[in-house]
N, C-alpha and C. Protein backbone atom coordinates (compact mmCIF):
# COMPACT_ATOMS: atom_id res chain seq x y z
N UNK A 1 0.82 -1.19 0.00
CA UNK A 1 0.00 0.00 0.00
C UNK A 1 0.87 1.26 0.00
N UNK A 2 2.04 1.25 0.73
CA UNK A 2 2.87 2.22 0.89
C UNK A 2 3.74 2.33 -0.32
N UNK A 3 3.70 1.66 -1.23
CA UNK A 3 4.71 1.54 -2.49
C UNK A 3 3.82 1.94 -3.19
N UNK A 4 2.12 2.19 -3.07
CA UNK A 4 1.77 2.38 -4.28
C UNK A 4 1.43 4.34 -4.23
N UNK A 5 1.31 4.93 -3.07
CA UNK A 5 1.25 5.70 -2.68
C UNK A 5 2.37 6.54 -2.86
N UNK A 6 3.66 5.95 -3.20
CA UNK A 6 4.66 6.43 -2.81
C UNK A 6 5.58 6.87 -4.57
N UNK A 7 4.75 5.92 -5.57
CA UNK A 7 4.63 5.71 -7.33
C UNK A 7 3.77 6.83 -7.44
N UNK A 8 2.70 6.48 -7.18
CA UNK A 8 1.92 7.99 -7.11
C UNK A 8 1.92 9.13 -7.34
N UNK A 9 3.04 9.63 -6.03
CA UNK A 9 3.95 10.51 -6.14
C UNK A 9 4.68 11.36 -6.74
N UNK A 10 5.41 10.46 -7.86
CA UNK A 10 5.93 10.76 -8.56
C UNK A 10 5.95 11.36 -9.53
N UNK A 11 7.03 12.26 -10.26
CA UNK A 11 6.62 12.64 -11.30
C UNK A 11 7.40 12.33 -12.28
N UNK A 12 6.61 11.79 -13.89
CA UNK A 12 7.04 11.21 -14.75
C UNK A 12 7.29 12.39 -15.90
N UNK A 13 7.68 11.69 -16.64
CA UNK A 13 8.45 12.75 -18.50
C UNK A 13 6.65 13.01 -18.88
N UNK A 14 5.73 12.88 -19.00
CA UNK A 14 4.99 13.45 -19.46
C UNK A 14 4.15 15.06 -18.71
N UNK A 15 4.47 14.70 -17.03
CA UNK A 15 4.21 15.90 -16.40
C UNK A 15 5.40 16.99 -16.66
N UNK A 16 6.42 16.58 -17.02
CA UNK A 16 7.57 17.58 -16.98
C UNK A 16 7.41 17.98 -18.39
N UNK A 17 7.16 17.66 -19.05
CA UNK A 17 6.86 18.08 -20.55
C UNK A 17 5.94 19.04 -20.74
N UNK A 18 4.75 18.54 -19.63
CA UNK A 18 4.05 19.71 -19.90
C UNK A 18 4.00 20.85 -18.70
N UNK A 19 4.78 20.57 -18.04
CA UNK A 19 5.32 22.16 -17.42
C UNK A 19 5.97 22.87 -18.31
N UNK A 20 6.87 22.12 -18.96
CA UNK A 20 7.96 23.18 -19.66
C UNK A 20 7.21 23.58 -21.22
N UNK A 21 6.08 23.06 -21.68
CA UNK A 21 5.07 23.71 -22.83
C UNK A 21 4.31 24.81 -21.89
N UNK A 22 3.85 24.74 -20.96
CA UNK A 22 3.18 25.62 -20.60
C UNK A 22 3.77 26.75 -19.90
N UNK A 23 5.33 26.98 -19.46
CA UNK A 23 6.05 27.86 -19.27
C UNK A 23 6.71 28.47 -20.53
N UNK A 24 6.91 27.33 -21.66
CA UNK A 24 7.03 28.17 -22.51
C UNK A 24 6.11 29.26 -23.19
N UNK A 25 4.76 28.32 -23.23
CA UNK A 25 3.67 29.24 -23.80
C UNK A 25 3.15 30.93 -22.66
N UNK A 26 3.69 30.76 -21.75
CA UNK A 26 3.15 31.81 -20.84
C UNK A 26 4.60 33.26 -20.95
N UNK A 27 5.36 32.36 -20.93
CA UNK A 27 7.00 33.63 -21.00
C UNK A 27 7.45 33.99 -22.44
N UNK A 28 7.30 32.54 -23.03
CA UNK A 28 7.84 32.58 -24.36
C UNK A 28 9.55 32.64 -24.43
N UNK A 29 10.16 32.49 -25.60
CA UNK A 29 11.56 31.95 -25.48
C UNK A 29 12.39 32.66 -25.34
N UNK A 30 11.92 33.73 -25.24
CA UNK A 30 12.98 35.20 -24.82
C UNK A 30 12.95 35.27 -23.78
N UNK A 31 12.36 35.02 -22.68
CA UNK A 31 11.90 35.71 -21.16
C UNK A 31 12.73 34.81 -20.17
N UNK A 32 12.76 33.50 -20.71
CA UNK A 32 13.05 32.57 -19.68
C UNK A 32 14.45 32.66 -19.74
N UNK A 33 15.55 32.52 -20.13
CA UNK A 33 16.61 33.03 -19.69
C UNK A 33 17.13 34.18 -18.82
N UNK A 34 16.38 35.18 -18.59
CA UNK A 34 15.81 36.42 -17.69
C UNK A 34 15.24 35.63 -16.47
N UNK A 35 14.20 34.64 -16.89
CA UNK A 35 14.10 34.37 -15.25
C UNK A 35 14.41 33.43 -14.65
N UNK A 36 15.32 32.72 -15.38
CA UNK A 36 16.48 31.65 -14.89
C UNK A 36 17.53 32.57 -14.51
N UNK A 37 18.15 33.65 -14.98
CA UNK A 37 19.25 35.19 -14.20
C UNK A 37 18.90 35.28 -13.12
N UNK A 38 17.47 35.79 -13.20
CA UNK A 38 17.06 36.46 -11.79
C UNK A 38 17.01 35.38 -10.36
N UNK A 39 16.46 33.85 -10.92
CA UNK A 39 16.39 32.73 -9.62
C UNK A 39 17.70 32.09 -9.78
N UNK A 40 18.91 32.30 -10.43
CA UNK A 40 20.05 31.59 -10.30
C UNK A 40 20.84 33.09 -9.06
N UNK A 41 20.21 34.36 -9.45
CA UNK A 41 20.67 35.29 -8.52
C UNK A 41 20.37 35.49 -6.71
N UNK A 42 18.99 34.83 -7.13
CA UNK A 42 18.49 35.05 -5.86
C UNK A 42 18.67 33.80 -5.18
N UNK A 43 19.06 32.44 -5.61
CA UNK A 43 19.63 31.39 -5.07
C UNK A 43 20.94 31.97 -4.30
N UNK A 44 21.78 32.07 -4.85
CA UNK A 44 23.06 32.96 -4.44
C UNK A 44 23.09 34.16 -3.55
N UNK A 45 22.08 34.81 -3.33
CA UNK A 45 22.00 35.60 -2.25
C UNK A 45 21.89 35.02 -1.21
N UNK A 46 20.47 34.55 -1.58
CA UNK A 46 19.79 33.63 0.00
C UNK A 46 21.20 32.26 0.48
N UNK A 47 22.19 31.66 -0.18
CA UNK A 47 23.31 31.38 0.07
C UNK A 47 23.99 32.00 0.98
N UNK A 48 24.57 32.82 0.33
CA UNK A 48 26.00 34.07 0.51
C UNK A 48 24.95 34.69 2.18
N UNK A 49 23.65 34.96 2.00
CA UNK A 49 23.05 35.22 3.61
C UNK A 49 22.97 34.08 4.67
N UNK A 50 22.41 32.65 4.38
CA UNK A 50 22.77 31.94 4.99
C UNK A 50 24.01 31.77 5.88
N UNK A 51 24.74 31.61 4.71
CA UNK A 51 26.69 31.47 5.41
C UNK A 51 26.80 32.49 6.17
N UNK A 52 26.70 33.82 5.93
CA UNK A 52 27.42 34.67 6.62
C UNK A 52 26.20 34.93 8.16
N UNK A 53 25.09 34.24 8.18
CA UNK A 53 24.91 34.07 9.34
C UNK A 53 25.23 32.45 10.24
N UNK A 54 25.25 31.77 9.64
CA UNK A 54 26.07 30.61 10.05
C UNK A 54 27.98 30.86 11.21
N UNK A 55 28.83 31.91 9.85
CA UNK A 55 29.95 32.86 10.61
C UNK A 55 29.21 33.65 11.43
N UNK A 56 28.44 34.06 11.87
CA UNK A 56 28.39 34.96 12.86
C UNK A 56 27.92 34.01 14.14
N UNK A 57 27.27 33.36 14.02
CA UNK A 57 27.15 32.26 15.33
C UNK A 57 28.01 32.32 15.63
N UNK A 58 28.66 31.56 14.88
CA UNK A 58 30.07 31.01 15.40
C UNK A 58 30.71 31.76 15.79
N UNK A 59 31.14 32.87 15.32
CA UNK A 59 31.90 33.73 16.01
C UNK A 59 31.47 34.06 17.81
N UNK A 60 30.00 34.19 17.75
CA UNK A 60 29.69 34.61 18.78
C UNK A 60 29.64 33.49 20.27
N UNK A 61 29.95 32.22 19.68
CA UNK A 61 29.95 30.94 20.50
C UNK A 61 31.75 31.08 21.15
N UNK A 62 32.07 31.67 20.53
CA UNK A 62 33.68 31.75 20.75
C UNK A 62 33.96 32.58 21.89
């Protein structure tokens, strides 16, 4: 029961296919490189903020 629940789940090449038709059809093929910039940027912030509060613990445990 738990294996079938768990298949279920999942997601196969025909759901991912049609995410990426229907992101294309909504941005179109110019846009999405713009908003792959902007979430590869804001990955890297929320990073670079993480860490540097991670160093400041630490510092302050010292």
């Amino acid at each position: 029961m738990i294996s079938q629940t768990i298949f279920l789940g999942m997601i196969g090449p025909w759901q991912i296919a049609i995410v990426v038709a229907l992101v294309l059809l909504m941005f179109g093929g110019k846009k999405i490189p713009e908003l792959m910039k902007g979430l590869g940027t804001g990955i890297k912030e929320f990073k670079d903020a993480t860490k540097t509060e991670g160093e400041e613990k630490i510092e302050e445990k010292k």
